[in-house]
C-alpha atoms as a PDB file:
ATOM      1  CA  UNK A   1    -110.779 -65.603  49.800  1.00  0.00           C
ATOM      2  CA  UNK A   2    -112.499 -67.425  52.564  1.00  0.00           C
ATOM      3  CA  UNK A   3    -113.922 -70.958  51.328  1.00  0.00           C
ATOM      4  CA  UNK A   4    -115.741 -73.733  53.072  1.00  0.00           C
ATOM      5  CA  UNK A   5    -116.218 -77.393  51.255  1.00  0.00           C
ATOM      6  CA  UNK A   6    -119.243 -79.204  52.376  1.00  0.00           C
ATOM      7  CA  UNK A   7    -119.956 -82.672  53.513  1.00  0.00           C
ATOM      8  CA  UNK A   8    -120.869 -82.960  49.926  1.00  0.00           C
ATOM      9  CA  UNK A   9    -117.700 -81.774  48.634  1.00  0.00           C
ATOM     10  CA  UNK A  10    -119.244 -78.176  47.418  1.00  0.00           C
ATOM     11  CA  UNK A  11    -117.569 -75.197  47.775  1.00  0.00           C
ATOM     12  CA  UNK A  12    -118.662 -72.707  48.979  1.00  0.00           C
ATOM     13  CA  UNK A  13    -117.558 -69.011  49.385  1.00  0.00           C
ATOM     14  CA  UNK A  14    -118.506 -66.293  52.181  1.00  0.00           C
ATOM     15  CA  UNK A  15    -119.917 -62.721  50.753  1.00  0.00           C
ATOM     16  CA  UNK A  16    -121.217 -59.633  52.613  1.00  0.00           C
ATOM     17  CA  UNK A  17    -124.025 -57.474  51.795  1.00  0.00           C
ATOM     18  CA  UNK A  18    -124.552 -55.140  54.220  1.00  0.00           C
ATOM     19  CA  UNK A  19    -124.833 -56.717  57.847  1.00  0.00           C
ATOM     20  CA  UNK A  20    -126.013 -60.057  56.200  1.00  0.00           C
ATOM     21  CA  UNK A  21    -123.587 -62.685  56.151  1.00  0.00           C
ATOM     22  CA  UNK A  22    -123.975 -65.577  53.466  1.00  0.00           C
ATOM     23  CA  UNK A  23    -122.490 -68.286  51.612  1.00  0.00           C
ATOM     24  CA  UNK A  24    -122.462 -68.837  47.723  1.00  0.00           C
ATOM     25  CA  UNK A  25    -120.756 -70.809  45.074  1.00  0.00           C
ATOM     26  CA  UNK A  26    -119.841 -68.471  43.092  1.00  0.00           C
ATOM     27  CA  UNK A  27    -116.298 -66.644  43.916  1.00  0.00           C
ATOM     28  CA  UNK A  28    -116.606 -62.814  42.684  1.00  0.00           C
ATOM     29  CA  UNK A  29    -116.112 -60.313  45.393  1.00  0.00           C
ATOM     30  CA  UNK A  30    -115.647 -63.458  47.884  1.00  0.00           C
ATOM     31  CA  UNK A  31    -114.817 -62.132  51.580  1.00  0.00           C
ATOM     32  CA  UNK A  32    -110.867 -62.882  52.194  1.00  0.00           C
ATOM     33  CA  UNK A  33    -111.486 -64.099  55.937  1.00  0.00           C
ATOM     34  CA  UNK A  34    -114.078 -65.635  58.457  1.00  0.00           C
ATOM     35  CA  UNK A  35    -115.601 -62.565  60.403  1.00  0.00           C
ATOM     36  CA  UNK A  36    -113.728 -62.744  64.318  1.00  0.00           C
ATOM     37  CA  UNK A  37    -116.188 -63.739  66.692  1.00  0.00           C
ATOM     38  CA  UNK A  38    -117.724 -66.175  64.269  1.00  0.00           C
ATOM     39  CA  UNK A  39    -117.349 -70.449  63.207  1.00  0.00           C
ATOM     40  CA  UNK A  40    -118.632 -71.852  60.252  1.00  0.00           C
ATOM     41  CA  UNK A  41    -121.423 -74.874  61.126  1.00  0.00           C
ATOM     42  CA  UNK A  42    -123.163 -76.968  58.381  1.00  0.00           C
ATOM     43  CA  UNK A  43    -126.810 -77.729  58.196  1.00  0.00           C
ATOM     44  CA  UNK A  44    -127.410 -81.215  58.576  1.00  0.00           C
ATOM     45  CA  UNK A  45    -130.196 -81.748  56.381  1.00  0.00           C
ATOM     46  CA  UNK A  46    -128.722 -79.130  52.840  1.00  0.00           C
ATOM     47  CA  UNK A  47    -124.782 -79.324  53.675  1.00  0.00           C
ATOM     48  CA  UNK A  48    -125.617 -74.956  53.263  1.00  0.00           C
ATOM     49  CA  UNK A  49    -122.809 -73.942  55.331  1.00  0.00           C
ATOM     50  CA  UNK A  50    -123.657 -70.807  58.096  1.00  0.00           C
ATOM     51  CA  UNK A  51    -122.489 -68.489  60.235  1.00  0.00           C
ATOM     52  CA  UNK A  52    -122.261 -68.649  64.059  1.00  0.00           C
ATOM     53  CA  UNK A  53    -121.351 -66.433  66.538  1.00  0.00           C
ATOM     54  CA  UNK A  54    -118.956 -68.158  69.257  1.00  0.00           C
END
């Protein structure tokens, strides 16, 4: 399952529902890979990881 660990040092775990991409700590039905075409940024301000399109 595909993870990302904040700035912070939170993990966090990448889910899809529907076309919406998003990021949540808990690990149930956690997507096994990053999406192709995308990069994982953080938000400067909340350490919230996101999605980007390259």
């Amino acid at each position: 399952m595909f993870s990302y660990k904040n700035k912070k040092g939170v993990v966090y775990y990448l889910h899809k529902k529907g076309n919406l991409y998003f990021f949540s700590k808990k690990s149930e039905d956690a997507l096994q890979t990053l999406p192709q075409g995308y990069v994982v940024v953080e938000n400067e301000r909340t350490g919230m990881p996101v999605l980007k399109k390259i």
